[in-house]
Protein backbone atom coordinates (compact mmCIF):
# COMPACT_ATOMS: atom_id res chain seq x y z
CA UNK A 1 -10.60 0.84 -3.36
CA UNK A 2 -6.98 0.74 -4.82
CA UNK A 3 -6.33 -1.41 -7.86
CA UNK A 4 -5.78 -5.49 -8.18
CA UNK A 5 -2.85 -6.67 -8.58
CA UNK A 6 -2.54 -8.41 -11.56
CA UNK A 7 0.94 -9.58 -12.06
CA UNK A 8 3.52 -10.00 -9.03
CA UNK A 9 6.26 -8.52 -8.56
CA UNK A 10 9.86 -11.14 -8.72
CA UNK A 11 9.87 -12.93 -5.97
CA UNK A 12 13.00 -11.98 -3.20
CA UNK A 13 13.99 -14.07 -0.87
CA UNK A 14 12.22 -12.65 2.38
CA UNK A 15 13.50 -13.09 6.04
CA UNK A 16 11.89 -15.72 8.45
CA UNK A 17 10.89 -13.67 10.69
CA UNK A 18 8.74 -12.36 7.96
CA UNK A 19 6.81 -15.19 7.80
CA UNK A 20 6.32 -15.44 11.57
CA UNK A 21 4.53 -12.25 11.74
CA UNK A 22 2.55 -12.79 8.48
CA UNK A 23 1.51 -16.06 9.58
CA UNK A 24 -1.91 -16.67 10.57
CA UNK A 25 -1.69 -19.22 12.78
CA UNK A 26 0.35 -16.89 16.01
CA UNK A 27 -1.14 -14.99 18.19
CA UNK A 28 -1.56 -11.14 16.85
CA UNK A 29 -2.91 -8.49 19.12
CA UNK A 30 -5.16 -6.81 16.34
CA UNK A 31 -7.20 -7.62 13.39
CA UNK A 32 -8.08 -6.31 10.26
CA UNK A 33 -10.76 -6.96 7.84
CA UNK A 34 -9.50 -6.28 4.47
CA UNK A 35 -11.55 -5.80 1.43
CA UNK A 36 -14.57 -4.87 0.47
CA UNK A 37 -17.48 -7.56 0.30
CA UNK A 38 -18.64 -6.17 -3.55
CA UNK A 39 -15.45 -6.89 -5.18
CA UNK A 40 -14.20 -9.71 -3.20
CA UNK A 41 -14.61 -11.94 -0.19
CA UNK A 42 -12.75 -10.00 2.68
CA UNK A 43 -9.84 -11.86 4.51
CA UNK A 44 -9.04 -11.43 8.29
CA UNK A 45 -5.65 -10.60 9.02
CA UNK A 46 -3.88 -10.48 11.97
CA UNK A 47 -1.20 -7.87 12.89
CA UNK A 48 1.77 -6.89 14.99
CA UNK A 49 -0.20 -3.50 16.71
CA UNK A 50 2.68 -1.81 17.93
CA UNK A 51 4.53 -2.18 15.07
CA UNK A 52 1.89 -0.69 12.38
CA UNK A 53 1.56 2.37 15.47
CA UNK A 54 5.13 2.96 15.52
CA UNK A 55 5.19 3.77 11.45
CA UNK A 56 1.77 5.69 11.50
CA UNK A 57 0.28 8.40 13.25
CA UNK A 58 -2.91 7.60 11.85
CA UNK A 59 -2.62 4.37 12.52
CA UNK A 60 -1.50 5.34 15.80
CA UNK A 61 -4.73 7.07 16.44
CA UNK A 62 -7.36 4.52 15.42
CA UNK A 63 -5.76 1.76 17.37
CA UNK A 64 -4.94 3.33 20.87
CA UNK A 65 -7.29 6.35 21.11
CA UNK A 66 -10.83 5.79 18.74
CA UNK A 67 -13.63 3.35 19.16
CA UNK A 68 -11.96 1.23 16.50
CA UNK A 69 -9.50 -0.31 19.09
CA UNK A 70 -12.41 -1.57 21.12
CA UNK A 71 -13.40 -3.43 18.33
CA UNK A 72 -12.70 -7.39 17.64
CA UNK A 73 -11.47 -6.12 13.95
CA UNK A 74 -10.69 -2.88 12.11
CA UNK A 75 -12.54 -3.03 9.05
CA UNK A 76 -10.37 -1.51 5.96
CA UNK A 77 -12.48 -1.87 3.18
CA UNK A 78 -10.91 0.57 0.74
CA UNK A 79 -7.74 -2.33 0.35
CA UNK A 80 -7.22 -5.74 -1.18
CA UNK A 81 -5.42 -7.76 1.19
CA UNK A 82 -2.25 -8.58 -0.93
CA UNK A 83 -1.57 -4.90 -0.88
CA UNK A 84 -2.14 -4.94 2.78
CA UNK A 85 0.35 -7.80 3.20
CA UNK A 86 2.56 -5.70 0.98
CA UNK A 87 2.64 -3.19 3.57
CA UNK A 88 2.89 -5.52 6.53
CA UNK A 89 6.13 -6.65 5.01
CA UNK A 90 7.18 -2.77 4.57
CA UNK A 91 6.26 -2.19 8.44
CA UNK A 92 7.83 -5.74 9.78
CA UNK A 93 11.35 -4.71 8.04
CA UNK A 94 11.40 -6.15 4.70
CA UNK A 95 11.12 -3.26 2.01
CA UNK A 96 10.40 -4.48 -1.65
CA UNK A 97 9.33 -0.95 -3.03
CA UNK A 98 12.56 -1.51 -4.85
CA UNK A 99 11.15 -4.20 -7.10
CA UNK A 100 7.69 -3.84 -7.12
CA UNK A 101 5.75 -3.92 -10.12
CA UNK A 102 3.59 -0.67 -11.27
CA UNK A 103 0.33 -1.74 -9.74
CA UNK A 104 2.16 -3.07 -6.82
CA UNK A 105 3.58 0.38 -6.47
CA UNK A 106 0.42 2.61 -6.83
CA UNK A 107 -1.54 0.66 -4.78
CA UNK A 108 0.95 0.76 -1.44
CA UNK A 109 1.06 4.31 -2.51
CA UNK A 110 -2.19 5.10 -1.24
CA UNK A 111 -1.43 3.17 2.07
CA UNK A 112 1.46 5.56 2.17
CA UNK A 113 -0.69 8.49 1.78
CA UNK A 114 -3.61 7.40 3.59
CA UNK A 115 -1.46 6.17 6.83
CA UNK A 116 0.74 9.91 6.34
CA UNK A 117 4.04 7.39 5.71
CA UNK A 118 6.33 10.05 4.35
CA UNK A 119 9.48 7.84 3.76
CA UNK A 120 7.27 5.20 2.37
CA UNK A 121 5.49 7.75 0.09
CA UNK A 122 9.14 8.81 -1.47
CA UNK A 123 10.25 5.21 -2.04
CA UNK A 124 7.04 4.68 -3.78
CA UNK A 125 7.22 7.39 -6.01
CA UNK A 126 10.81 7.52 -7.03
CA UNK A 127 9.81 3.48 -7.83
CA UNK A 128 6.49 4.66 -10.31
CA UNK A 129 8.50 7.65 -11.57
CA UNK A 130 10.56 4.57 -13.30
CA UNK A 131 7.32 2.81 -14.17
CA UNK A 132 4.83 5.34 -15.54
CA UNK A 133 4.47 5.46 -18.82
CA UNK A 134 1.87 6.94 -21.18
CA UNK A 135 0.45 3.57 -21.39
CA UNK A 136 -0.66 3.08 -17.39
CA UNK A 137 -0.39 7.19 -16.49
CA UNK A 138 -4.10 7.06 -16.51
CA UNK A 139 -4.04 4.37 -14.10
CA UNK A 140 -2.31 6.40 -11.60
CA UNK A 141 -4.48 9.66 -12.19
CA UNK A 142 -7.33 7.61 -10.43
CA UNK A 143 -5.01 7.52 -7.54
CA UNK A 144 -5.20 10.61 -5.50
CA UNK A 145 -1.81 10.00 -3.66
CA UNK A 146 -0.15 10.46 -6.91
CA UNK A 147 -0.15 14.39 -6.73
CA UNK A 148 1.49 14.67 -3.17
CA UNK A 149 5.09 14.39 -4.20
CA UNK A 150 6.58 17.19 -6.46
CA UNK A 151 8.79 14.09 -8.37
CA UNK A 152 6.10 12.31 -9.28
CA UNK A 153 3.67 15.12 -9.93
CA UNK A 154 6.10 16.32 -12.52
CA UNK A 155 6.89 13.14 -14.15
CA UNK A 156 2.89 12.88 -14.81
CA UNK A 157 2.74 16.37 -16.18
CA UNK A 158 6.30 16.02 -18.36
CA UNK A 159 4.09 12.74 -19.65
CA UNK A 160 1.08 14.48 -20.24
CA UNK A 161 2.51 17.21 -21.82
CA UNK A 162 4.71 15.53 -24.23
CA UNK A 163 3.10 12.58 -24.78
CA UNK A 164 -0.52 13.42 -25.37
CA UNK A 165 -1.23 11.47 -28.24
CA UNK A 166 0.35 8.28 -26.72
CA UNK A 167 -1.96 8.61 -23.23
CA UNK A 168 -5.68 9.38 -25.43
């Protein structure tokens, strides 16, 4: 499961259409069930489906063609759901990779790389090659989407190799 969020990133003005999609209380044509029961207590959230298909071929996949689209929810217990709503946002039109915070960043970096979001994935690691540092470099090693872009995958290495001392 990817990191907590401990800190938020500054808050931006978001668009109200934003919060008509996020919002709970409309009608969404799919559900998720986000988080997993050890750590936390899962939340239900409803999404846009078309939307999340039209910026995933994975996503794409287990909604219209796998068993999981019969289903009343699509259990996604590898996420906590503010890092889910983080990527809602992303896929509804509002994109804070910009000013997210590190954690913020590495964890909707594995959404990128577990949904195959390419553009997404680049955003996110141009953003943590300004935030890694010898002091949270370890952080992102546990995150296997931080070797799949060449940028980033040097910055860790550059990091490790002249900063040893610093990261141990």
């Amino acid at each position: 499961m990817a990191n907590q969020s401990v800190q938020k990133s500054p808050a931006e003005p978001e668009p109200k259409f934003l919060s008509y999609l996020l919002s709970q209380e409309h009608k969404h044509d799919c559900y998720f069930m986000v988080g997993n029961r050890k750590l936390i207590q899962p939340e239900r959230i409803g999404v846009v489906k078309k939307m999340l298909m039209a910026h995933s071929e994975v996503l794409r996949a287990e909604l219209e063609e796998s068993k999981l689209a019969e289903k009343d929810y699509v259990p996604l217990e590898d996420l906590y759901p503010d890092t889910f709503i983080t990527f809602l946002k992303y896929v509804y039109g509002h994109d804070t990779t910009a000013s997210l915070i590190f954690d913020e960043a590495d964890n909707l970096l594995y959404v990128a790389e577990k949904y195959m979001m390419t553009v997404l994935k680049s955003k996110l690691s141009a953003r943590l090659i300004t935030l890694v540092s010898p002091d949270n470099i370890c952080q992102l090693l546990n995150n296997p989407a931080c070797y799949s872009t060449l940028e980033l995958q040097s910055t860790i290495t550059g990091i490790l190799e002249y900063e040893t001392a610093r990261v141990l």
